[in-house]
C-alpha atoms as a PDB file:
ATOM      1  CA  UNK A   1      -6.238  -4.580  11.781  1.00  0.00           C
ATOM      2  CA  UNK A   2      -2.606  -4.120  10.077  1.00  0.00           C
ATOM      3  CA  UNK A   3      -2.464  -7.014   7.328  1.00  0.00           C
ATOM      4  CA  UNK A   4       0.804  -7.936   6.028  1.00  0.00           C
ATOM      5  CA  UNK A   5       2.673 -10.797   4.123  1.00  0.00           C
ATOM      6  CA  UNK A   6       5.640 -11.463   5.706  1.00  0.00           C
ATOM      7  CA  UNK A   7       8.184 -14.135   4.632  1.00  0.00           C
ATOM      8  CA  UNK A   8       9.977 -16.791   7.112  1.00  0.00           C
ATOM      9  CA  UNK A   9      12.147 -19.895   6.855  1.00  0.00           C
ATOM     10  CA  UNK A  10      11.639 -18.446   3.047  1.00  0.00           C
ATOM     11  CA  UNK A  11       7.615 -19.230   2.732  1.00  0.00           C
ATOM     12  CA  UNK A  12       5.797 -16.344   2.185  1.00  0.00           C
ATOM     13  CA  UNK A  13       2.622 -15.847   4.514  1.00  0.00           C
ATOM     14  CA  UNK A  14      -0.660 -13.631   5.160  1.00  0.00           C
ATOM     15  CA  UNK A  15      -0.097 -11.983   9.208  1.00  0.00           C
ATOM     16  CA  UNK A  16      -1.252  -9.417  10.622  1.00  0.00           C
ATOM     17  CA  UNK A  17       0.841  -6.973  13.293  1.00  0.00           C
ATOM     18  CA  UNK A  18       0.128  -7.254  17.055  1.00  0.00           C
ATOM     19  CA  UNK A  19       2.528  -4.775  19.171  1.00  0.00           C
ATOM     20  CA  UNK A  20       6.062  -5.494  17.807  1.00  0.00           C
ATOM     21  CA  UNK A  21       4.695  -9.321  16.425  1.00  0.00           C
ATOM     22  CA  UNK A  22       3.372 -10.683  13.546  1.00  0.00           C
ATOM     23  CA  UNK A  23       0.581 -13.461  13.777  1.00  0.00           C
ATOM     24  CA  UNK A  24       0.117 -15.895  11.195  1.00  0.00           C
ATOM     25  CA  UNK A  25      -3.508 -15.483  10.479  1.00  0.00           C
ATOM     26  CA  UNK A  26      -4.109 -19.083   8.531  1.00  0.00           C
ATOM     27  CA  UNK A  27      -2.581 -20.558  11.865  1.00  0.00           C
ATOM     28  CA  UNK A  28      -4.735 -18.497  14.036  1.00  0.00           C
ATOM     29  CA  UNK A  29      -7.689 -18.898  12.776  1.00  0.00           C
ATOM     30  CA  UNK A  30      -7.347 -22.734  12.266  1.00  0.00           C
ATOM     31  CA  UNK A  31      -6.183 -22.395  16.040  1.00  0.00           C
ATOM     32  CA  UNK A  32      -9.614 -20.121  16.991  1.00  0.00           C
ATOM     33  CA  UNK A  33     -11.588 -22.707  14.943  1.00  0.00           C
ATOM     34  CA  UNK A  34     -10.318 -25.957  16.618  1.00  0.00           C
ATOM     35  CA  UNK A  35     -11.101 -23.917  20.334  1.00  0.00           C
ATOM     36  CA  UNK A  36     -14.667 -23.519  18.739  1.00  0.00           C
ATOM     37  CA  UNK A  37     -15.003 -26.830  17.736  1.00  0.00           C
ATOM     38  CA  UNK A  38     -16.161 -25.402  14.533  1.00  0.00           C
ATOM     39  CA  UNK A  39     -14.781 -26.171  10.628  1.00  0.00           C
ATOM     40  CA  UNK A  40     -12.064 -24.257   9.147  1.00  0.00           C
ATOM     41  CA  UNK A  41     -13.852 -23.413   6.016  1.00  0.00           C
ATOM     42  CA  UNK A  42     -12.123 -20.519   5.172  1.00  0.00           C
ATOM     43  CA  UNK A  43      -8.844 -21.633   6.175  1.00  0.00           C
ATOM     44  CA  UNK A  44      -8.106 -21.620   2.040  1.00  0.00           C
ATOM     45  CA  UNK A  45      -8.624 -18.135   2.339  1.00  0.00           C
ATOM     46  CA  UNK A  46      -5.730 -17.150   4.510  1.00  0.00           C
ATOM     47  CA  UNK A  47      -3.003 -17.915   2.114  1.00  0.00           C
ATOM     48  CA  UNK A  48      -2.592 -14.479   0.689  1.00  0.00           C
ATOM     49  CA  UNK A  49      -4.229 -10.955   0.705  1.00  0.00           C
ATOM     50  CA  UNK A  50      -5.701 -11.451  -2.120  1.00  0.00           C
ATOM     51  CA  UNK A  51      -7.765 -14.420  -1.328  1.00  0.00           C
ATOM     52  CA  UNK A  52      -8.865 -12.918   1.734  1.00  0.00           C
ATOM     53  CA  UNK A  53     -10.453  -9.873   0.106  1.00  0.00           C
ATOM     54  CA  UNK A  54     -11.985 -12.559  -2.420  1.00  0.00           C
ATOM     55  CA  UNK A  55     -13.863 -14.438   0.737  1.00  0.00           C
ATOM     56  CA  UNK A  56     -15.704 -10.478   1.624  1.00  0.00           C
ATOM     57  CA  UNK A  57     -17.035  -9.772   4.819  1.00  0.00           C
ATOM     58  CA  UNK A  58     -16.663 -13.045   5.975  1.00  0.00           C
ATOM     59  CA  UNK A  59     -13.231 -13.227   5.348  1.00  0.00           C
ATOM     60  CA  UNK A  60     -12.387  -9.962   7.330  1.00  0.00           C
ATOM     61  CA  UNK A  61     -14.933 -11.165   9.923  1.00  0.00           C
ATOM     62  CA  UNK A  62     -13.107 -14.277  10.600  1.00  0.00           C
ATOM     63  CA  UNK A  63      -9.780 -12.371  10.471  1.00  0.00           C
ATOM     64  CA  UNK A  64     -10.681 -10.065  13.314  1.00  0.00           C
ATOM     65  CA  UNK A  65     -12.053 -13.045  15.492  1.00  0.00           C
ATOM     66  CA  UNK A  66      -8.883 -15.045  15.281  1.00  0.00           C
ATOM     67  CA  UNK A  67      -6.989 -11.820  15.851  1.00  0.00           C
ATOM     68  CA  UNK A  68      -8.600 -11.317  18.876  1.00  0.00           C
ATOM     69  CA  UNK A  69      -8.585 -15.101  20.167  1.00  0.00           C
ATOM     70  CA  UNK A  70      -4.952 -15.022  19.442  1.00  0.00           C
ATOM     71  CA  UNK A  71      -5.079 -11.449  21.720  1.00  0.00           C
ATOM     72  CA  UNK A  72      -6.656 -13.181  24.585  1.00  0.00           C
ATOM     73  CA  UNK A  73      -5.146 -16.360  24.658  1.00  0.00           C
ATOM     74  CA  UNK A  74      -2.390 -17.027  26.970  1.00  0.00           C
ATOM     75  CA  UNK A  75       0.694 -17.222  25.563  1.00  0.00           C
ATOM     76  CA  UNK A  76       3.124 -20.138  25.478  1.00  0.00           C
ATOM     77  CA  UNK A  77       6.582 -20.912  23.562  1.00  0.00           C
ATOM     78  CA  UNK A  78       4.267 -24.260  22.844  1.00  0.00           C
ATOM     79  CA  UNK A  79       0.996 -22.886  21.782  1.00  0.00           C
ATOM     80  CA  UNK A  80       2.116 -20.225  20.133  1.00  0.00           C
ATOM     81  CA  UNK A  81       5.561 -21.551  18.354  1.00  0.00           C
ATOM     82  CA  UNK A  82       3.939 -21.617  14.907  1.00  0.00           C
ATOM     83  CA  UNK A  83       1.399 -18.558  15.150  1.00  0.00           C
ATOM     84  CA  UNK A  84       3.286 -15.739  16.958  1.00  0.00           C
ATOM     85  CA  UNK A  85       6.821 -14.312  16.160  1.00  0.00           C
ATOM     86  CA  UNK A  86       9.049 -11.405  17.407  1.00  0.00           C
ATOM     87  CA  UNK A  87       8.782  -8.957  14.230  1.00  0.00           C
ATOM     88  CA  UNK A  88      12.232  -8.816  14.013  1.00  0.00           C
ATOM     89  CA  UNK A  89      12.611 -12.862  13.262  1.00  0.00           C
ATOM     90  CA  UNK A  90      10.415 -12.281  10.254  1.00  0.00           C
ATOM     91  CA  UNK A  91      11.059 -10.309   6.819  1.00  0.00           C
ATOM     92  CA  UNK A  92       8.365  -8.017   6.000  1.00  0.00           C
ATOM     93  CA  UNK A  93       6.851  -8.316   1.928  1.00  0.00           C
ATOM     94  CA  UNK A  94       4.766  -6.362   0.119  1.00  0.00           C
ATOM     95  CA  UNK A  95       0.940  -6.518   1.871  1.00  0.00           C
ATOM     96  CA  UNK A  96      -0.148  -6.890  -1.694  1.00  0.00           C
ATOM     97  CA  UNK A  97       2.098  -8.197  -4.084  1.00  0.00           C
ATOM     98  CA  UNK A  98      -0.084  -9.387  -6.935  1.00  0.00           C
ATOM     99  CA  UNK A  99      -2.686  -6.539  -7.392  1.00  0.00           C
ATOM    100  CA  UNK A 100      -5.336  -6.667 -10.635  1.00  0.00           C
ATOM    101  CA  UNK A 101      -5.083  -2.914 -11.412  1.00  0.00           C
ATOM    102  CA  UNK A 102      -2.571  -0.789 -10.417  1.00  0.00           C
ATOM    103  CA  UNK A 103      -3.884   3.168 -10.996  1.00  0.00           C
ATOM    104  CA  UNK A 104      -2.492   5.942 -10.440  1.00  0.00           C
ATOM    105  CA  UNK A 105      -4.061   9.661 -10.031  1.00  0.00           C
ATOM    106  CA  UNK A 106      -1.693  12.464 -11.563  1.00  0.00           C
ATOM    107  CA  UNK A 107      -1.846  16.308 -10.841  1.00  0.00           C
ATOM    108  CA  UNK A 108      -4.466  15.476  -7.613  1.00  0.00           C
ATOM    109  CA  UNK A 109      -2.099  17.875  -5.353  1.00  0.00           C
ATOM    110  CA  UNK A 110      -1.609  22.169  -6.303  1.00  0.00           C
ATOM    111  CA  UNK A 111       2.016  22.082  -7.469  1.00  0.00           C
ATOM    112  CA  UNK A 112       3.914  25.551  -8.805  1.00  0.00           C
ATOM    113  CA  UNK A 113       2.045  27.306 -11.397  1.00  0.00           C
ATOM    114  CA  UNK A 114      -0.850  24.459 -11.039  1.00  0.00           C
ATOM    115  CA  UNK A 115      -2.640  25.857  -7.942  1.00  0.00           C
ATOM    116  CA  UNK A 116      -6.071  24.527  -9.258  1.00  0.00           C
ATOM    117  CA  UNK A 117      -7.398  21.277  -9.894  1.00  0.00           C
ATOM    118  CA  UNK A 118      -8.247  20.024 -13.098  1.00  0.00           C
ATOM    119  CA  UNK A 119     -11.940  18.950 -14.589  1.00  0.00           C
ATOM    120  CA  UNK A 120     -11.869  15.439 -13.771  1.00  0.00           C
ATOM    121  CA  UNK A 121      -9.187  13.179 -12.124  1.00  0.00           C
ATOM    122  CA  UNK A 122      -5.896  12.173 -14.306  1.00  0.00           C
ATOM    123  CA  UNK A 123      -5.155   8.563 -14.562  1.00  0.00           C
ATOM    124  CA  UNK A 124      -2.619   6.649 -15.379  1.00  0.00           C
ATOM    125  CA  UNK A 125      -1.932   2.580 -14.685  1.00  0.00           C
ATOM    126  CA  UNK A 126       1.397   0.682 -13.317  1.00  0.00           C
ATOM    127  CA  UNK A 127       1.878  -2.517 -14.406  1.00  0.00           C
ATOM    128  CA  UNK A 128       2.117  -5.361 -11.579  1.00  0.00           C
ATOM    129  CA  UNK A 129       5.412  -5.588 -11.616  1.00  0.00           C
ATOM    130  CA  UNK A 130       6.197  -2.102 -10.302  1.00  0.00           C
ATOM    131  CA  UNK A 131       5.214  -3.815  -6.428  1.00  0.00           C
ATOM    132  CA  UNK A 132       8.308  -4.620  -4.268  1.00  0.00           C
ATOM    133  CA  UNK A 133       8.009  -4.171  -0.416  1.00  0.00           C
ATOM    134  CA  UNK A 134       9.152  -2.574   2.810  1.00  0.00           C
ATOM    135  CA  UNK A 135      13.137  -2.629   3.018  1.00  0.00           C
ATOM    136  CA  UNK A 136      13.495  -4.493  -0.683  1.00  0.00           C
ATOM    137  CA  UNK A 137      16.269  -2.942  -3.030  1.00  0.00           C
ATOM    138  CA  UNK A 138      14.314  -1.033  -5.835  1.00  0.00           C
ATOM    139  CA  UNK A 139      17.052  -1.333  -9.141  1.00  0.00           C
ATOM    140  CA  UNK A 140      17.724   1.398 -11.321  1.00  0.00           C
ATOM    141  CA  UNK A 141      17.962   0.656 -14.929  1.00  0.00           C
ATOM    142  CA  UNK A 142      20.889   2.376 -17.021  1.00  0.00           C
ATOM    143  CA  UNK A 143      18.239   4.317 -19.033  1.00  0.00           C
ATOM    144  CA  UNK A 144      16.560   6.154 -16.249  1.00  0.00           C
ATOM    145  CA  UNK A 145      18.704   8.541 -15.099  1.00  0.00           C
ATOM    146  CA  UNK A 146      16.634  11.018 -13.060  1.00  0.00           C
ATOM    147  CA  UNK A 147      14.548   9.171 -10.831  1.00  0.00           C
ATOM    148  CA  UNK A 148      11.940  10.656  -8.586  1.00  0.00           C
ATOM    149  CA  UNK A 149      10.223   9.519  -5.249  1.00  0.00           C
ATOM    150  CA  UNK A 150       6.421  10.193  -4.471  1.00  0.00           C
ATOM    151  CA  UNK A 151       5.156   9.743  -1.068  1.00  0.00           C
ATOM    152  CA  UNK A 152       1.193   8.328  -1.447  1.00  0.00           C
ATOM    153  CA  UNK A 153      -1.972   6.929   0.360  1.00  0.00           C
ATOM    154  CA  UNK A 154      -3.293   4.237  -1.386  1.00  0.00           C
ATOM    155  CA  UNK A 155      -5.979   2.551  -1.225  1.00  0.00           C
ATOM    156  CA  UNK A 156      -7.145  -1.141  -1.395  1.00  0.00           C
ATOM    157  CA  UNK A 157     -10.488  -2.221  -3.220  1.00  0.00           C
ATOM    158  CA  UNK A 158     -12.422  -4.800  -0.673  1.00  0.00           C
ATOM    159  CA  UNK A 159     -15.447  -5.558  -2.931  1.00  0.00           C
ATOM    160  CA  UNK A 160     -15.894  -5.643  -6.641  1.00  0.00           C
ATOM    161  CA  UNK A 161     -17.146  -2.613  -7.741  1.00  0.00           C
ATOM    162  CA  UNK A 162     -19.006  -1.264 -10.711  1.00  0.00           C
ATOM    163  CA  UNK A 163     -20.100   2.611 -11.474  1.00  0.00           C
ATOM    164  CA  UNK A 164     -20.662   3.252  -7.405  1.00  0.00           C
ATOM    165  CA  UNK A 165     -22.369   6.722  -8.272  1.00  0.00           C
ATOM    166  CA  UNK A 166     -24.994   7.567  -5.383  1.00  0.00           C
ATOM    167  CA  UNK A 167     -23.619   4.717  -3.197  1.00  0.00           C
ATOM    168  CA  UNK A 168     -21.492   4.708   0.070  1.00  0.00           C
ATOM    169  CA  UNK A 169     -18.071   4.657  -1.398  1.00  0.00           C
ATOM    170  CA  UNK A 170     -16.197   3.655   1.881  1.00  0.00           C
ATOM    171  CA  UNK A 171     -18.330  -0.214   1.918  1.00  0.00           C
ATOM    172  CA  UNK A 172     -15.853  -1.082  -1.354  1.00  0.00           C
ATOM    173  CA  UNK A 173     -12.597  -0.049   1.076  1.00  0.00           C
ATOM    174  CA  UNK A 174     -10.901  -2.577   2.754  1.00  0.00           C
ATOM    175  CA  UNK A 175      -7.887  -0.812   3.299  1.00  0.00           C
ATOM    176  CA  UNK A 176      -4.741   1.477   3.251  1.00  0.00           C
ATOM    177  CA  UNK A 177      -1.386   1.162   2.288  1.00  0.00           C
ATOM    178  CA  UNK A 178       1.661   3.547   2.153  1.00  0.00           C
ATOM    179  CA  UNK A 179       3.201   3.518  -1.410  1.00  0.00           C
ATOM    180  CA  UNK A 180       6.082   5.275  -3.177  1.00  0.00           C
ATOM    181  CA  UNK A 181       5.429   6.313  -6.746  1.00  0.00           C
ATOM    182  CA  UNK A 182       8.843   6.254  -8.204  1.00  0.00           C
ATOM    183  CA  UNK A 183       9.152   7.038 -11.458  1.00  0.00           C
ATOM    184  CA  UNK A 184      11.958   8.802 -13.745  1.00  0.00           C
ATOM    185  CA  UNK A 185      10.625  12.219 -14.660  1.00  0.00           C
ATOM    186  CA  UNK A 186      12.906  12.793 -18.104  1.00  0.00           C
ATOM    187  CA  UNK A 187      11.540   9.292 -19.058  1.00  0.00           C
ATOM    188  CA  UNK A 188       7.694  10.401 -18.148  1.00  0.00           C
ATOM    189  CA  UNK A 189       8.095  13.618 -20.904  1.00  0.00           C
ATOM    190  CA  UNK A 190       9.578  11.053 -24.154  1.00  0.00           C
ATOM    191  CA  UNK A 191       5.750  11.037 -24.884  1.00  0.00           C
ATOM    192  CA  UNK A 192       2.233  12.225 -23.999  1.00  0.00           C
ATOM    193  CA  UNK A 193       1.830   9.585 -21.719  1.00  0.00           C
ATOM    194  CA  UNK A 194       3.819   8.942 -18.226  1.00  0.00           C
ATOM    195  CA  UNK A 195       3.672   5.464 -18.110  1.00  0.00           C
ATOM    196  CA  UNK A 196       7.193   5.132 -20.054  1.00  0.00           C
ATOM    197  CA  UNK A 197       9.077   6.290 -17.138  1.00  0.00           C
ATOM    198  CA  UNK A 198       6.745   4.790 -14.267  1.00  0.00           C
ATOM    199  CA  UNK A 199       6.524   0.638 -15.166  1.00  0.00           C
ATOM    200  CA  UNK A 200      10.372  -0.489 -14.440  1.00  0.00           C
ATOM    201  CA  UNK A 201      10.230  -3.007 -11.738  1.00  0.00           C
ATOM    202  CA  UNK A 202      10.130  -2.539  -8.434  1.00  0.00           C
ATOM    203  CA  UNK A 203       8.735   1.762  -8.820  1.00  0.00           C
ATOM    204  CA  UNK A 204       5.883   0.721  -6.568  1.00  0.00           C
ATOM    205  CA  UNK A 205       7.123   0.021  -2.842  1.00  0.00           C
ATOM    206  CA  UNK A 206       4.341  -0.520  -0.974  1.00  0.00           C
ATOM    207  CA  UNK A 207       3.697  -1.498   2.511  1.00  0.00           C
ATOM    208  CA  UNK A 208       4.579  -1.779   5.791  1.00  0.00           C
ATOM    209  CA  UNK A 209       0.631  -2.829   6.068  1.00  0.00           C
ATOM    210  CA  UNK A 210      -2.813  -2.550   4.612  1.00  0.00           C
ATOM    211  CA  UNK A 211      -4.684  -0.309   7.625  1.00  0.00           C
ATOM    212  CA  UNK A 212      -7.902  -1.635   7.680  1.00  0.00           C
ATOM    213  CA  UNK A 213     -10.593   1.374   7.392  1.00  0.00           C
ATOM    214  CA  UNK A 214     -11.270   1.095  11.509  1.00  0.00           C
ATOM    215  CA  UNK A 215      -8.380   2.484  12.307  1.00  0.00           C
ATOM    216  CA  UNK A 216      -8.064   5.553   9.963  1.00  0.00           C
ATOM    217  CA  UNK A 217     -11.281   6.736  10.417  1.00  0.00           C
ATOM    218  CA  UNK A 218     -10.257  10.031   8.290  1.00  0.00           C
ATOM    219  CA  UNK A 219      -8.593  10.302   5.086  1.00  0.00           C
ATOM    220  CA  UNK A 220      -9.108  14.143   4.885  1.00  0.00           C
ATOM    221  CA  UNK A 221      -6.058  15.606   6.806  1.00  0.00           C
ATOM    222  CA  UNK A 222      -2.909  12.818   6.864  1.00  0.00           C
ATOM    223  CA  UNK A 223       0.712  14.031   7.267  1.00  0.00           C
ATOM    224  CA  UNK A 224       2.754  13.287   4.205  1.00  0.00           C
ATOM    225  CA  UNK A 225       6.730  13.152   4.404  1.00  0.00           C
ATOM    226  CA  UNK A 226       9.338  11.863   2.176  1.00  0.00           C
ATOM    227  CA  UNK A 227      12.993  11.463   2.954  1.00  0.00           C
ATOM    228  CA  UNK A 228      16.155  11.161   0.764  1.00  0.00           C
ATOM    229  CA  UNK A 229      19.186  10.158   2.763  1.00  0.00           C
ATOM    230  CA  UNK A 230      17.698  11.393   6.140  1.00  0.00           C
ATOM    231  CA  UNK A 231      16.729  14.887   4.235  1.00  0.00           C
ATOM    232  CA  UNK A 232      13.389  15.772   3.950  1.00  0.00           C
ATOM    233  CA  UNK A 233      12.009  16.335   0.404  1.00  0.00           C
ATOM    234  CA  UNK A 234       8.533  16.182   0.345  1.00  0.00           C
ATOM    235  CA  UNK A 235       5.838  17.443   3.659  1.00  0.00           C
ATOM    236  CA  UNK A 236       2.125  17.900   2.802  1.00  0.00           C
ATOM    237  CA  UNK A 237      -1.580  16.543   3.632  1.00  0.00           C
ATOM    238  CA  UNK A 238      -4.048  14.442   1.993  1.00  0.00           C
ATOM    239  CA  UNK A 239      -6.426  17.632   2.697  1.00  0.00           C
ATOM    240  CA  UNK A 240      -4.667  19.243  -0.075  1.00  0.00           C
ATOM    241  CA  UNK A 241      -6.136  16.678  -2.552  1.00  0.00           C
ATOM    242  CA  UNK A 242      -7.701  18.201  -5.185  1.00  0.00           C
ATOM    243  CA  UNK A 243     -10.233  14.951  -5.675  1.00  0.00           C
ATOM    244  CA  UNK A 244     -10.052  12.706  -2.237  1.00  0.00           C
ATOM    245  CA  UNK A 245     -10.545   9.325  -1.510  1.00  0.00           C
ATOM    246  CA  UNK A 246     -14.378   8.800  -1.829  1.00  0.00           C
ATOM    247  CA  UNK A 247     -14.470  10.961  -5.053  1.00  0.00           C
ATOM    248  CA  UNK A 248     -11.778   9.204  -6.785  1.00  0.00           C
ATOM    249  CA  UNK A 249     -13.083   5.475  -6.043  1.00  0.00           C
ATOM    250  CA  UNK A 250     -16.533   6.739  -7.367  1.00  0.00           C
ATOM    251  CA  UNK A 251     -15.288   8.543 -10.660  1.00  0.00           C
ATOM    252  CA  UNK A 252     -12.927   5.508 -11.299  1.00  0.00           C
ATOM    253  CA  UNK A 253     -15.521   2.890 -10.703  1.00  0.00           C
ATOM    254  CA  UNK A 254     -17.623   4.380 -13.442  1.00  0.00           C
ATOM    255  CA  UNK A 255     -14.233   3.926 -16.117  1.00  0.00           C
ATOM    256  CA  UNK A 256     -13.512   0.270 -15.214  1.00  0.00           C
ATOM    257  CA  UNK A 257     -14.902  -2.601 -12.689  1.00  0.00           C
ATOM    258  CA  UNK A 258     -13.119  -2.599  -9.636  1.00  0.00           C
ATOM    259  CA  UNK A 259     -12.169  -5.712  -8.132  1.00  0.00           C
ATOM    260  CA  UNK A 260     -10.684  -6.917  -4.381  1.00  0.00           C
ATOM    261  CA  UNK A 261      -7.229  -6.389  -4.289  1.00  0.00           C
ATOM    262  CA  UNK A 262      -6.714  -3.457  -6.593  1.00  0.00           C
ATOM    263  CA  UNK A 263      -5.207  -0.115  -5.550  1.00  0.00           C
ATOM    264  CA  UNK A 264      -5.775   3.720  -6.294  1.00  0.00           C
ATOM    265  CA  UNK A 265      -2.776   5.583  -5.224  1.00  0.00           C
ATOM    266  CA  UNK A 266      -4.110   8.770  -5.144  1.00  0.00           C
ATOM    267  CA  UNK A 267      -1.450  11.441  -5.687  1.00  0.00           C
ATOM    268  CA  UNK A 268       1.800  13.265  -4.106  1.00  0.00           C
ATOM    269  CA  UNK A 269       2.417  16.671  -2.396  1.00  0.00           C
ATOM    270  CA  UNK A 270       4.293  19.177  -4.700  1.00  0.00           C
ATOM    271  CA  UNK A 271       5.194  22.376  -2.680  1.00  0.00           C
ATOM    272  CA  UNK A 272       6.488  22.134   1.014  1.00  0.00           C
ATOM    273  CA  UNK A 273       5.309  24.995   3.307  1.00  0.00           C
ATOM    274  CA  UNK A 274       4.221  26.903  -0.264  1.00  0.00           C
ATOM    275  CA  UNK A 275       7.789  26.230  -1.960  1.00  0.00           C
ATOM    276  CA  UNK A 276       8.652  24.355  -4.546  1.00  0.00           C
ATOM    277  CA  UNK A 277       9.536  21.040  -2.921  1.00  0.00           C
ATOM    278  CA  UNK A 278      13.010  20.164  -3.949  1.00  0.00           C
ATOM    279  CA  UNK A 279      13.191  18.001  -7.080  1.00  0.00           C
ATOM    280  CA  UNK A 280      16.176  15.745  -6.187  1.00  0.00           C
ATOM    281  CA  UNK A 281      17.372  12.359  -8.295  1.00  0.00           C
ATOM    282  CA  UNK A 282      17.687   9.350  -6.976  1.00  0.00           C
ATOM    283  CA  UNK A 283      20.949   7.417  -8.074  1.00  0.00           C
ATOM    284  CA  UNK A 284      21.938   3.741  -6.702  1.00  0.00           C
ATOM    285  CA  UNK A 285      23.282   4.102  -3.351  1.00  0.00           C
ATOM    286  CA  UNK A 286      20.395   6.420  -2.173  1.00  0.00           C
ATOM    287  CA  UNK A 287      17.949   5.534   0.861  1.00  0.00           C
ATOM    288  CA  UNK A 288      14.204   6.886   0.363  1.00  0.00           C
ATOM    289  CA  UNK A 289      11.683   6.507   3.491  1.00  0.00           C
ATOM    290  CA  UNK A 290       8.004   7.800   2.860  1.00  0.00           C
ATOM    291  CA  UNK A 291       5.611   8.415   5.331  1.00  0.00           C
ATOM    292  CA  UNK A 292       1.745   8.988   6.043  1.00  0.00           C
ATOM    293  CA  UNK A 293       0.135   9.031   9.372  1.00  0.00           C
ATOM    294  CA  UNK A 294      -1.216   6.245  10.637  1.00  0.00           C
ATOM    295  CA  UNK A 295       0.414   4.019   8.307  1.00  0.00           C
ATOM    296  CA  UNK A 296       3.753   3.744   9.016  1.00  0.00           C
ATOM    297  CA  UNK A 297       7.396   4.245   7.275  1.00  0.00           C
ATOM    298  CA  UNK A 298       8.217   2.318   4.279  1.00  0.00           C
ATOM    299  CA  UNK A 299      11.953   2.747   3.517  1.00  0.00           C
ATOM    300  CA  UNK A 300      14.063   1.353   0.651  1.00  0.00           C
ATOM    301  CA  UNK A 301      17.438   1.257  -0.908  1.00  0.00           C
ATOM    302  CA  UNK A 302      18.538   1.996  -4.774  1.00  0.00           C
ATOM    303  CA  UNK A 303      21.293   0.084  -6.092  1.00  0.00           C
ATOM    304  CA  UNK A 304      21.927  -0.010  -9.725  1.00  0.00           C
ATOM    305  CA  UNK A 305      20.140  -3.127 -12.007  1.00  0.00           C
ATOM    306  CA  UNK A 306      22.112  -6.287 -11.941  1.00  0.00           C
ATOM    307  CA  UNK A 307      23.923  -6.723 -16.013  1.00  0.00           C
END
């Protein structure tokens, strides 16, 4: 399943993709229910990604169900005028717009002169605000002036989660997302800490979709590809990872409590095909379109911040 919010007649909704449409999962499964004759008790649930992970298994359960009622039911402009749409008739938001935590692994990837790992995972957190979705302008302040782009899996916490040490990691996963870690790298070195240059608004496009774990059954060996202005700046594979998925969602769940609906994004190729990838930045005007297999494109436009 490919959850998604996507906005329409400007009211922002929880969907999921079928083909090239978006079904309006609230809808759907109030529409599976009443063919059941059973209550829609969880239809409170469907109103954002966030309360969906908060109903659990149940949630997703009931999710799936009225995805595949909606699959198997015969289409009509009647039936369906409130439940299905064309994905083009529909703007496309970030699949998780309000997250609790946003954190961020550092270093995870060999980069020049940094071929080895380090002990333990680096961490660093984005602030909320940093989310904007697929296609949404991403403003560039006047003090940030060299902006970088970093191509990333991340992943979506399904279940609260508390020091998961000995325990199947992938049972707190409900997802994964494509995310751009944009951050401005002059900014990043004013201190010890990165976070300076990382927490202007909109640095965290996410989306198209949260990929639910069924359908990227592997984590170990994804294509990663960034481009700037149709040229290609970053190439690499989550096999490169110095810590992957499972390792990080275990270390990190014995720093803080994990709970549905926050993200790890869990670090960015630094060398393409052994090189130095090139170290470009961004200015208003600029298109950036990440990449990771099985997840989609995410693409989005600079322009400079409104005065």
């Amino acid at each position: 399943m490919r959850l998604v919010t996507y906005s329409r007649n400007h009211e922002e909704r929880l969907g999921a993709l079928l083909d090239q449409q978006v079904v309006d999962l609230q809808r759907a499964y109030q529409m599976y229910c009443l063919a059941r004759q059973t209550p829609a008790s969880l239809a409170g649930r469907f109103t954002s990604t966030i309360t969906l992970l908060a109903a659990g298994d149940e949630g997703i359960r009931a999710a799936v169900e009225s995805l595949r009622f909606i699959q198997t039911k015969p289409a009509s402009r009647d039936t369906m005028e409130d439940v299905l749409f064309d994905l083009e008739s529909v703007a496309l938001r970030a699949p998780l717009a309000h997250p609790g935590k946003v954190i961020c692994v550092g270093g995870n990837f060999p980069a020049p002169g940094k071929m080895s790992g380090p002990d333990y995972p680096i961490l660093f957190l984005k602030p909320a605000s940093t989310i904007t979705g697929p296609g949404m302008p991403v403003p560039v302040s006047p003090v940030a002036s060299n902006v970088a782009y970093e191509v990333e899996l991340a992943v979506v916490i399904g279940k609260r989660a508390h020091n998961l040490v000995g325990q199947d990691v992938s049972r707190y996963i409900a997802g994964y997302v494509l995310a751009n870690d944009m951050g401005d790298r002059l900014l990043e070195k004013r201190t010890s800490q990165w976070t300076t240059g990382k927490m202007f608004d909109s640095f965290t496009p996410l989306g198209p979709a949260i990929v639910t774990p069924d359908e990227i059954t592997d984590t170990h060996d994804l294509q990663m590809q960034t481009w700037v202005n149709d040229r290609q700046v970053q190439q690499g594979s989550t096999g490169e990872m110095f810590f992957d998925v499972e390792h990080l969602v275990r270390y990190i769940s014995t720093l803080t409590t994990l709970e549905p609906g926050d993200i790890i994004l869990t670090g960015s190729p630094k060398l393409m095909n052994g090189e130095p990838a090139p170290s470009l930045a961004l200015k208003p005007g600029d298109i950036v379109r990440v990449a990771v297999d099985g997840l989609g494109e995410l693409t989005n436009p600079l322009q400079e911040e409104p005065g």
